[in-house]
PDB file of N, CA and C in Angstrom:
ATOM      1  N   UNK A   1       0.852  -1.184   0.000  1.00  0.00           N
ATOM      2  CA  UNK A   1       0.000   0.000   0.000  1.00  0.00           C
ATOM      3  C   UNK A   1       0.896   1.245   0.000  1.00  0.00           C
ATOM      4  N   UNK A   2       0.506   2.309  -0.817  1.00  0.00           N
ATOM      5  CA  UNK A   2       0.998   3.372  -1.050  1.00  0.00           C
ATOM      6  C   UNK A   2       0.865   4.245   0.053  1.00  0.00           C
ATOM      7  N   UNK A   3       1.800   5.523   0.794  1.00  0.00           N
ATOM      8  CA  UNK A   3       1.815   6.272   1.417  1.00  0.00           C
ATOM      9  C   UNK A   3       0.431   7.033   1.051  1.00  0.00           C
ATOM     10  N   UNK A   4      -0.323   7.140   1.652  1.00  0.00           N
ATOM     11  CA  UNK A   4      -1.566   7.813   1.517  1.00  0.00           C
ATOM     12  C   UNK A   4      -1.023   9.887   1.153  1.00  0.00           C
ATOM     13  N   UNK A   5      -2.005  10.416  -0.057  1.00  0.00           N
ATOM     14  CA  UNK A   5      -1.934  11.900  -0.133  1.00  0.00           C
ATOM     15  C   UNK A   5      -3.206  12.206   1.193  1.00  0.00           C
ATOM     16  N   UNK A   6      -2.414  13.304   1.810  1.00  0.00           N
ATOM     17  CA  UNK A   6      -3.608  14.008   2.478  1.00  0.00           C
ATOM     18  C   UNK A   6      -4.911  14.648   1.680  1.00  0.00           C
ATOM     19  N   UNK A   7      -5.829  14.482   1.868  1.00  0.00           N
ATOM     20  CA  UNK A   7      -7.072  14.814   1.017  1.00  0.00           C
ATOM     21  C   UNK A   7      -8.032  16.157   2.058  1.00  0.00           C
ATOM     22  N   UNK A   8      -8.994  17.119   1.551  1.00  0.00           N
ATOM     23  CA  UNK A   8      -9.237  17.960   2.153  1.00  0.00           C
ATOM     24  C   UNK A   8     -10.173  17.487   2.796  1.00  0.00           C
ATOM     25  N   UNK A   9     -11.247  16.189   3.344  1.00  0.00           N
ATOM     26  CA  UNK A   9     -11.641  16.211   4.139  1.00  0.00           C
ATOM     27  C   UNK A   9     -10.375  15.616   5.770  1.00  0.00           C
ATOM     28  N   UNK A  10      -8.909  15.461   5.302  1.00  0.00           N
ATOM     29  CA  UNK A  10      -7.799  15.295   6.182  1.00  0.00           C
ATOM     30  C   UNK A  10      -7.538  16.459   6.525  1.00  0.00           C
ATOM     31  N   UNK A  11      -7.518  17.412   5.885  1.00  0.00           N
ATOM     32  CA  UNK A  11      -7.634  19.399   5.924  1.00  0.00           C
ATOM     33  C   UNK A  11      -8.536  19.894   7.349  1.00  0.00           C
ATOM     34  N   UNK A  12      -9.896  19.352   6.854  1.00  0.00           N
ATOM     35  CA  UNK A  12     -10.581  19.587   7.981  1.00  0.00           C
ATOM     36  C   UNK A  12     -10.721  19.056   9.089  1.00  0.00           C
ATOM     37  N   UNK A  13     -10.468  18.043   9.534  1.00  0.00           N
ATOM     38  CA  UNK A  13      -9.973  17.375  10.563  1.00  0.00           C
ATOM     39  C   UNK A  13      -8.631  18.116  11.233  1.00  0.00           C
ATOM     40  N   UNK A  14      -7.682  18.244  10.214  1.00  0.00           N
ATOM     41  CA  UNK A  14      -6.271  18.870  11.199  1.00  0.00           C
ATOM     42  C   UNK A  14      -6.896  20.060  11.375  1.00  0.00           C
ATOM     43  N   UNK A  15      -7.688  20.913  10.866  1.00  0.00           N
ATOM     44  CA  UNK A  15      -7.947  22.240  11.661  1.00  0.00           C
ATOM     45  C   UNK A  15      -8.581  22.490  12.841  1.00  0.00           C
ATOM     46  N   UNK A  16      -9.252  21.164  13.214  1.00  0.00           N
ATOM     47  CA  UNK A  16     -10.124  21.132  14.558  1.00  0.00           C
ATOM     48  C   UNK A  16      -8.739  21.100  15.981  1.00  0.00           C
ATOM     49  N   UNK A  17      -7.567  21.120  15.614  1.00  0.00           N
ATOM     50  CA  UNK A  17      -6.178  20.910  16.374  1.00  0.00           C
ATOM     51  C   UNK A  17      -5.249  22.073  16.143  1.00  0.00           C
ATOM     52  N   UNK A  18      -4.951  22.042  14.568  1.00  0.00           N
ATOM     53  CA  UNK A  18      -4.207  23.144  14.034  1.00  0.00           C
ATOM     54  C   UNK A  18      -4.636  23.982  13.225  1.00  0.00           C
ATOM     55  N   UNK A  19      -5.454  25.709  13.491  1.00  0.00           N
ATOM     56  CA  UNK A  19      -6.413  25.651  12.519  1.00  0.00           C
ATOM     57  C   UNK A  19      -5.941  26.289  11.298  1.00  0.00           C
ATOM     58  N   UNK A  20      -4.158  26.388  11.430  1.00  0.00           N
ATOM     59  CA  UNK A  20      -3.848  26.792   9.937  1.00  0.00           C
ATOM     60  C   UNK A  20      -3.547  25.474   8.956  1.00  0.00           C
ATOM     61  N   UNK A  21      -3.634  24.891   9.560  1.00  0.00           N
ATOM     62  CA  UNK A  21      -3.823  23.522   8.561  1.00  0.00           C
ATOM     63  C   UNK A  21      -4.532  23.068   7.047  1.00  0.00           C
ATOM     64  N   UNK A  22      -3.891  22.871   6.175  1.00  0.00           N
ATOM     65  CA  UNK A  22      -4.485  22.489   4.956  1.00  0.00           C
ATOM     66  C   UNK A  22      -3.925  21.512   4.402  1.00  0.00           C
ATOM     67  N   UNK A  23      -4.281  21.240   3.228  1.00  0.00           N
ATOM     68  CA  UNK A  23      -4.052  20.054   2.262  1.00  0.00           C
ATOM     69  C   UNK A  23      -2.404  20.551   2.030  1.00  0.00           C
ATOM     70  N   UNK A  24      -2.351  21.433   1.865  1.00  0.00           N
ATOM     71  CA  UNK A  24      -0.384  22.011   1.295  1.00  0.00           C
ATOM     72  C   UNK A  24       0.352  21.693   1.718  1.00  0.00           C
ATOM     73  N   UNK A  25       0.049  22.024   4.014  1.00  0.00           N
ATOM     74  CA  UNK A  25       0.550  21.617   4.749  1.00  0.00           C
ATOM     75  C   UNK A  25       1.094  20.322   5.073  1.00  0.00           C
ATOM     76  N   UNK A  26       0.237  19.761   5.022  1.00  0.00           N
ATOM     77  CA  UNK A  26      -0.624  18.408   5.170  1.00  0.00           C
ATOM     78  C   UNK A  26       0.510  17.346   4.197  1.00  0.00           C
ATOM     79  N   UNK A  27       0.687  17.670   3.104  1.00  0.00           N
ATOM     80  CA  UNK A  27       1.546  16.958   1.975  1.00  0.00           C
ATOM     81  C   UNK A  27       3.271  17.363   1.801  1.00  0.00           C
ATOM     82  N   UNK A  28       3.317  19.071   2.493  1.00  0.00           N
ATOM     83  CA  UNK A  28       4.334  18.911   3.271  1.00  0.00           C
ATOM     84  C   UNK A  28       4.719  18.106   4.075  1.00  0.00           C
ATOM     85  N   UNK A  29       4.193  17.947   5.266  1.00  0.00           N
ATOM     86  CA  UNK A  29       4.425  16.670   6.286  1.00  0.00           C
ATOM     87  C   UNK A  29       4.910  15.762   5.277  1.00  0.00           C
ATOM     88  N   UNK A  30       4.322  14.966   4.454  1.00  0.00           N
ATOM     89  CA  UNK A  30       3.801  13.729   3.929  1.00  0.00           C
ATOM     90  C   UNK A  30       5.451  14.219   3.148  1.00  0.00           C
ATOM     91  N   UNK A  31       5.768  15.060   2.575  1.00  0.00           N
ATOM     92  CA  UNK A  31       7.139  14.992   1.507  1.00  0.00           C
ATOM     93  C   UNK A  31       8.174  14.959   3.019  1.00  0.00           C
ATOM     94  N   UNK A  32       8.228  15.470   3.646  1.00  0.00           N
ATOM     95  CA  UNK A  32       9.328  15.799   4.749  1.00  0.00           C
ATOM     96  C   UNK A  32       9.339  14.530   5.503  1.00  0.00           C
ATOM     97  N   UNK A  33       8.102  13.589   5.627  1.00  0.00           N
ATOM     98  CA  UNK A  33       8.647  12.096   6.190  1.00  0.00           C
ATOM     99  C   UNK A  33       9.089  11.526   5.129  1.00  0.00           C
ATOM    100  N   UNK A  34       9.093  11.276   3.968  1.00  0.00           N
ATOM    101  CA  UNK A  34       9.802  11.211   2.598  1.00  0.00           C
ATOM    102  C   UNK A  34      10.866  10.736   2.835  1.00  0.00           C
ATOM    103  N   UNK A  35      11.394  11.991   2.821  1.00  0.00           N
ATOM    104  CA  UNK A  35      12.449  12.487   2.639  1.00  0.00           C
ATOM    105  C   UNK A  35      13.394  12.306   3.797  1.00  0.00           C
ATOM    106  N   UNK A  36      13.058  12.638   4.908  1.00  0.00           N
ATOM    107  CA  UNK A  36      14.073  12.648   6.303  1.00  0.00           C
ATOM    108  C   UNK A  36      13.975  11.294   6.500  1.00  0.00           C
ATOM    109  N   UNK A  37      12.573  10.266   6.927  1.00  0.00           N
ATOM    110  CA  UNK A  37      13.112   8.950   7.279  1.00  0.00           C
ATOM    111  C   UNK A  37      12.733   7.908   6.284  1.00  0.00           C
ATOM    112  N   UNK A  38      12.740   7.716   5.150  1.00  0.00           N
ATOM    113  CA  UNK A  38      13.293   6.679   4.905  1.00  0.00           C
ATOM    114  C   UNK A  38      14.095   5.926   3.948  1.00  0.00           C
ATOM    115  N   UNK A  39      15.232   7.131   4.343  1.00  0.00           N
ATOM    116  CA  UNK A  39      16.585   6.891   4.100  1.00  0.00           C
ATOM    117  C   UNK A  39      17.196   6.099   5.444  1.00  0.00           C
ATOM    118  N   UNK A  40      16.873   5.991   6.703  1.00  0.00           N
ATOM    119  CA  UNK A  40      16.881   5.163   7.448  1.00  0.00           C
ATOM    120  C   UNK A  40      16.240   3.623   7.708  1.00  0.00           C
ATOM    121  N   UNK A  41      15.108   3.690   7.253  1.00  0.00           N
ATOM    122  CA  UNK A  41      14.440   2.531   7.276  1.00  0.00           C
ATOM    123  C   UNK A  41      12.600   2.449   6.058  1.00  0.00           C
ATOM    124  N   UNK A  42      12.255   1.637   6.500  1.00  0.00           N
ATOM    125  CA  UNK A  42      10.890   1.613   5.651  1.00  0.00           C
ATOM    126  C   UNK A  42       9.648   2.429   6.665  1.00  0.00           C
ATOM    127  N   UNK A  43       9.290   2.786   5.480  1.00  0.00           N
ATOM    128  CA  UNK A  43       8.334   3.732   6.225  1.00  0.00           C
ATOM    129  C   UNK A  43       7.131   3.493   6.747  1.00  0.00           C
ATOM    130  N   UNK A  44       6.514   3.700   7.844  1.00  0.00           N
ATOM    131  CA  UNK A  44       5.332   2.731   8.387  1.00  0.00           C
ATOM    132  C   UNK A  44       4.128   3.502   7.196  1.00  0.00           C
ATOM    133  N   UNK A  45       2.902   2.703   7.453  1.00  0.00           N
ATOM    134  CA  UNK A  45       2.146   3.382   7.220  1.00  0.00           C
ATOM    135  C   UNK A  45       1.370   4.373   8.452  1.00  0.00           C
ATOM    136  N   UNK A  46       0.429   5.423   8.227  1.00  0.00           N
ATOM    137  CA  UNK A  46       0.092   6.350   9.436  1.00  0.00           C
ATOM    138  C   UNK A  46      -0.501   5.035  10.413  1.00  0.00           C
ATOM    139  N   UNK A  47      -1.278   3.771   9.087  1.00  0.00           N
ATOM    140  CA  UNK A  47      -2.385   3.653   9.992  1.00  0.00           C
ATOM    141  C   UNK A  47      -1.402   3.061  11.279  1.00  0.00           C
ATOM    142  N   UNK A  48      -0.768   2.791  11.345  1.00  0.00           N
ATOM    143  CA  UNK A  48       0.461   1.392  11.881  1.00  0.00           C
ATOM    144  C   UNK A  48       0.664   2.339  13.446  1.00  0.00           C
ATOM    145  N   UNK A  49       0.129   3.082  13.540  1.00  0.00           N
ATOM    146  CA  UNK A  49       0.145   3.449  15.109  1.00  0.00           C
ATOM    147  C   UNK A  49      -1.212   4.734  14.897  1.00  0.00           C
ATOM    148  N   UNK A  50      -1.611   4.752  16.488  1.00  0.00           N
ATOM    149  CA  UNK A  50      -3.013   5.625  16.283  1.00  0.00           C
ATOM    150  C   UNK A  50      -3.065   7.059  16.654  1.00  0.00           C
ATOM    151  N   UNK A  51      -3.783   7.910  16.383  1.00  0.00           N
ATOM    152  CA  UNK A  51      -3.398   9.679  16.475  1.00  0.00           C
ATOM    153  C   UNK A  51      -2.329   9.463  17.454  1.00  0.00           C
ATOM    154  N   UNK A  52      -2.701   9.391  18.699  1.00  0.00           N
ATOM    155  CA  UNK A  52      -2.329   9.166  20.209  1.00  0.00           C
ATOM    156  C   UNK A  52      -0.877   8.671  20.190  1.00  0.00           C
ATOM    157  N   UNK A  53      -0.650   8.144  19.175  1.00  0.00           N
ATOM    158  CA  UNK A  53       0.819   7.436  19.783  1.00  0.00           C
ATOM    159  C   UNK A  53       1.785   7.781  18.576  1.00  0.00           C
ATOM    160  N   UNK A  54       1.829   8.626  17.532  1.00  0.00           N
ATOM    161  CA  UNK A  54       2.271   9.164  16.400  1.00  0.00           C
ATOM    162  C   UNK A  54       3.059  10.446  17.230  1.00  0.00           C
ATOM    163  N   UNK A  55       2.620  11.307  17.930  1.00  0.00           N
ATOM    164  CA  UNK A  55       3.993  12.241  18.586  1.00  0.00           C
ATOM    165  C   UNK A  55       4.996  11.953  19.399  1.00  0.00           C
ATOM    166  N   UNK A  56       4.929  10.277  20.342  1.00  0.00           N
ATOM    167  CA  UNK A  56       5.825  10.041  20.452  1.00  0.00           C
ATOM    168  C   UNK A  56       6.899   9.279  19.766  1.00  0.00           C
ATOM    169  N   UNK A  57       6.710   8.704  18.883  1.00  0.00           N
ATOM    170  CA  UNK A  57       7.053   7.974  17.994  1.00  0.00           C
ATOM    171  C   UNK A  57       7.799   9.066  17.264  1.00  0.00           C
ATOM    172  N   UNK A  58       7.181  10.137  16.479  1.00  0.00           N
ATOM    173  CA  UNK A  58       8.035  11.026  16.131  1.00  0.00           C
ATOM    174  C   UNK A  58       9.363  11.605  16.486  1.00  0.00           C
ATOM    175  N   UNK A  59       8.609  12.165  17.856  1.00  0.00           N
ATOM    176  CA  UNK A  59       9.438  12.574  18.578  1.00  0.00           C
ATOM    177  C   UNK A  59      11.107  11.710  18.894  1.00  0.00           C
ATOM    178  N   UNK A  60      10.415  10.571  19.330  1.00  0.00           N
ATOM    179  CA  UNK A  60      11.785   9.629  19.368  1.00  0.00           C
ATOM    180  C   UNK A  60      12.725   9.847  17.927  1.00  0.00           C
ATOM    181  N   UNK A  61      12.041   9.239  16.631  1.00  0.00           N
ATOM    182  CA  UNK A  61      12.768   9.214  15.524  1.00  0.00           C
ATOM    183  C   UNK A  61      13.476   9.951  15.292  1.00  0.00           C
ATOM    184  N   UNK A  62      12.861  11.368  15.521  1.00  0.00           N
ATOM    185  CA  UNK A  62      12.744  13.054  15.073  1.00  0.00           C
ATOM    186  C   UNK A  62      14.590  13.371  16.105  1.00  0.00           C
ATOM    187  N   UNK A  63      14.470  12.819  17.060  1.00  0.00           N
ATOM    188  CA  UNK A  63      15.368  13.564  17.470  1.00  0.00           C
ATOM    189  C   UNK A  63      16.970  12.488  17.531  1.00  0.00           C
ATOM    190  N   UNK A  64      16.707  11.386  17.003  1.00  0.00           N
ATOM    191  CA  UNK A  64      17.856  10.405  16.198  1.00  0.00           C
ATOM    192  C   UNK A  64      18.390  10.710  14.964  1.00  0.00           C
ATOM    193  N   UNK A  65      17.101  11.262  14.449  1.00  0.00           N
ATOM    194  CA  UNK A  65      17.535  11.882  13.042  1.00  0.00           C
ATOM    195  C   UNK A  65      18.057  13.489  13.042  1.00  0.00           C
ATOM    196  N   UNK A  66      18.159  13.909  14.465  1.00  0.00           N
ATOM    197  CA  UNK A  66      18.084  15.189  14.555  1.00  0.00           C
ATOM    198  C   UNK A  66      17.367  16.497  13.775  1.00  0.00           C
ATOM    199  N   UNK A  67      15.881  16.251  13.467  1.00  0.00           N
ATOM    200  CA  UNK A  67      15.005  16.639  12.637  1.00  0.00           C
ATOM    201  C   UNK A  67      15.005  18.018  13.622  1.00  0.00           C
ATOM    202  N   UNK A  68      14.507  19.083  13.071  1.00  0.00           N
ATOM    203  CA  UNK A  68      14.346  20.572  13.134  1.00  0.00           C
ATOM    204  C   UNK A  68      12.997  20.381  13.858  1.00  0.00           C
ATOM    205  N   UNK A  69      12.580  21.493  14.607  1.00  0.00           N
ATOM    206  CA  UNK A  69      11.124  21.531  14.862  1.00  0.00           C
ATOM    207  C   UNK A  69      10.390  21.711  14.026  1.00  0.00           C
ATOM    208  N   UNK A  70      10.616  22.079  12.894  1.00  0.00           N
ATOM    209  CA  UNK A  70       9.337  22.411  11.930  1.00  0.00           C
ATOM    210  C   UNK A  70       9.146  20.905  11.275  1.00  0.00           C
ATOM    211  N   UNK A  71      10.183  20.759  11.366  1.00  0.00           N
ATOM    212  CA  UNK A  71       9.958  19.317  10.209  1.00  0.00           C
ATOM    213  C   UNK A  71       9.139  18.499  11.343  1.00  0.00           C
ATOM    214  N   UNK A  72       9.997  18.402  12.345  1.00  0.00           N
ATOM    215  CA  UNK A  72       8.831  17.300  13.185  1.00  0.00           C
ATOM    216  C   UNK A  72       7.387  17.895  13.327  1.00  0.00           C
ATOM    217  N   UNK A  73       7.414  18.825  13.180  1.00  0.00           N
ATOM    218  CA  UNK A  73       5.748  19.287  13.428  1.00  0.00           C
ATOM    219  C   UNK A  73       5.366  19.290  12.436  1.00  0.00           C
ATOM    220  N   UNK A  74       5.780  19.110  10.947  1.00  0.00           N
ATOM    221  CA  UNK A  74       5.002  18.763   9.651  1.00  0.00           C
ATOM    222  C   UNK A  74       4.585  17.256   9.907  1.00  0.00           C
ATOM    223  N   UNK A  75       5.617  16.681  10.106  1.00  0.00           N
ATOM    224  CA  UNK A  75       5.715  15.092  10.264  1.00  0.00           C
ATOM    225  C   UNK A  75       4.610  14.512  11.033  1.00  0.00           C
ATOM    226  N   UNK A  76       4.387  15.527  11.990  1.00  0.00           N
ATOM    227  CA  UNK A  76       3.856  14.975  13.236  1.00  0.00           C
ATOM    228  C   UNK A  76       1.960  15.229  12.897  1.00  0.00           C
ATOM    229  N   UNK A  77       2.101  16.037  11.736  1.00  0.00           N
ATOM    230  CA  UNK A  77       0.596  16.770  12.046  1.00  0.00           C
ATOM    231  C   UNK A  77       0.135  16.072  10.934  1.00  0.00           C
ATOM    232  N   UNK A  78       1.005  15.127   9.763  1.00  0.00           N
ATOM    233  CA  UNK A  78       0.780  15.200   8.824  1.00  0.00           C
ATOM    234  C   UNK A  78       0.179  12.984   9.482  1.00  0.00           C
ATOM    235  N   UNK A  79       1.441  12.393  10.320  1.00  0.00           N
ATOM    236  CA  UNK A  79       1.154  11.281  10.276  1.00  0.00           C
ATOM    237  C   UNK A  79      -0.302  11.565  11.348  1.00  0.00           C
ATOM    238  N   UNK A  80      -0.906  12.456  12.375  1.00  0.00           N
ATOM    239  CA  UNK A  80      -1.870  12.157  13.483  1.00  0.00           C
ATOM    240  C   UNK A  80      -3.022  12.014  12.970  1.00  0.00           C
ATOM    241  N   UNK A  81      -2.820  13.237  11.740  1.00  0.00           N
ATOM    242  CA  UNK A  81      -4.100  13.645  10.648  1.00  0.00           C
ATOM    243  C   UNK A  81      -4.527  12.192   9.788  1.00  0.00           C
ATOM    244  N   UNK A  82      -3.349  11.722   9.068  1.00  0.00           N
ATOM    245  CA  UNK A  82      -4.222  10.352   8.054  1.00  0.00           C
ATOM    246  C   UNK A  82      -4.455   9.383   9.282  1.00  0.00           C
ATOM    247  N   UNK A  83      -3.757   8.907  10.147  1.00  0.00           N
ATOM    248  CA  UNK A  83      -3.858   7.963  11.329  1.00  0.00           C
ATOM    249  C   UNK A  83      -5.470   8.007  11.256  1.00  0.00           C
ATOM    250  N   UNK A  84      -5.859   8.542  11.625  1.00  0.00           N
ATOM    251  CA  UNK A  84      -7.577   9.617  12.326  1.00  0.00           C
ATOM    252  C   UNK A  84      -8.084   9.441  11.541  1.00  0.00           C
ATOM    253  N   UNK A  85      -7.853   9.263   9.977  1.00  0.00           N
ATOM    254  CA  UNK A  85      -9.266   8.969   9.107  1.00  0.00           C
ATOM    255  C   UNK A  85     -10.173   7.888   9.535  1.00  0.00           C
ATOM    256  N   UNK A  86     -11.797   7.801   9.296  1.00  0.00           N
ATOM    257  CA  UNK A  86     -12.576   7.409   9.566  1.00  0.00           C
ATOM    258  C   UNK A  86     -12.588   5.777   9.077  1.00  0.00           C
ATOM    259  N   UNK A  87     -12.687   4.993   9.769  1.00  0.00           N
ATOM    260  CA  UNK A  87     -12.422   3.658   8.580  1.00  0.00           C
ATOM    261  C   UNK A  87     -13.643   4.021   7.511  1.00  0.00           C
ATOM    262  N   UNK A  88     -12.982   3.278   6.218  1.00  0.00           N
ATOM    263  CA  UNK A  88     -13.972   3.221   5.024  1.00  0.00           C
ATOM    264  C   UNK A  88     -15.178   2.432   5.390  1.00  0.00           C
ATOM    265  N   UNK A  89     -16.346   2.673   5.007  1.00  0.00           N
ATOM    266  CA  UNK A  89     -17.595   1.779   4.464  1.00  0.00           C
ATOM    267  C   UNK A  89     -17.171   0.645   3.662  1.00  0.00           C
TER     268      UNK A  89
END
């Protein structure tokens, strides 16, 4: 399964948390975990841990990889947001 694109009903959801949040943002995150981890290893999918447990997880990685605060807070807003989608019908 493919890294999921953030989609704008994922938009509206991160704004109920972050309310400058959008789809731009959102796929930022999604290029900046890309890119920073997994050149270290394979990349989970969001669903593979739940909102709740995606900032520490970050956090840990984030600061092995010595990631910037912005990046971890793209990373972070970008994996809590798809995590949180609604299961499908």
């Amino acid at each position: 399964m493919a890294l999921p694109h953030p989609t704008p009903a994922d938009a509206d959801r991160a704004r109920l948390s972050w309310p400058s949040a959008d789809v731009a943002s959102l796929e930022a995150g999604r290029e900046t975990f890309v890119q920073r981890c997994a050149g270290c290893h394979a990349l989970p999918l969001p669903q593979q841990h739940t909102p709740a447990q995606w900032p520490a997880v970050v956090f840990l990685m984030g600061h092995r990889k010595k990631l910037g605060a912005v990046e971890l807070q793209a990373i972070e807003r970008y994996l809590v947001t798809v995590a949180g989608r609604p299961p499908e019908p």
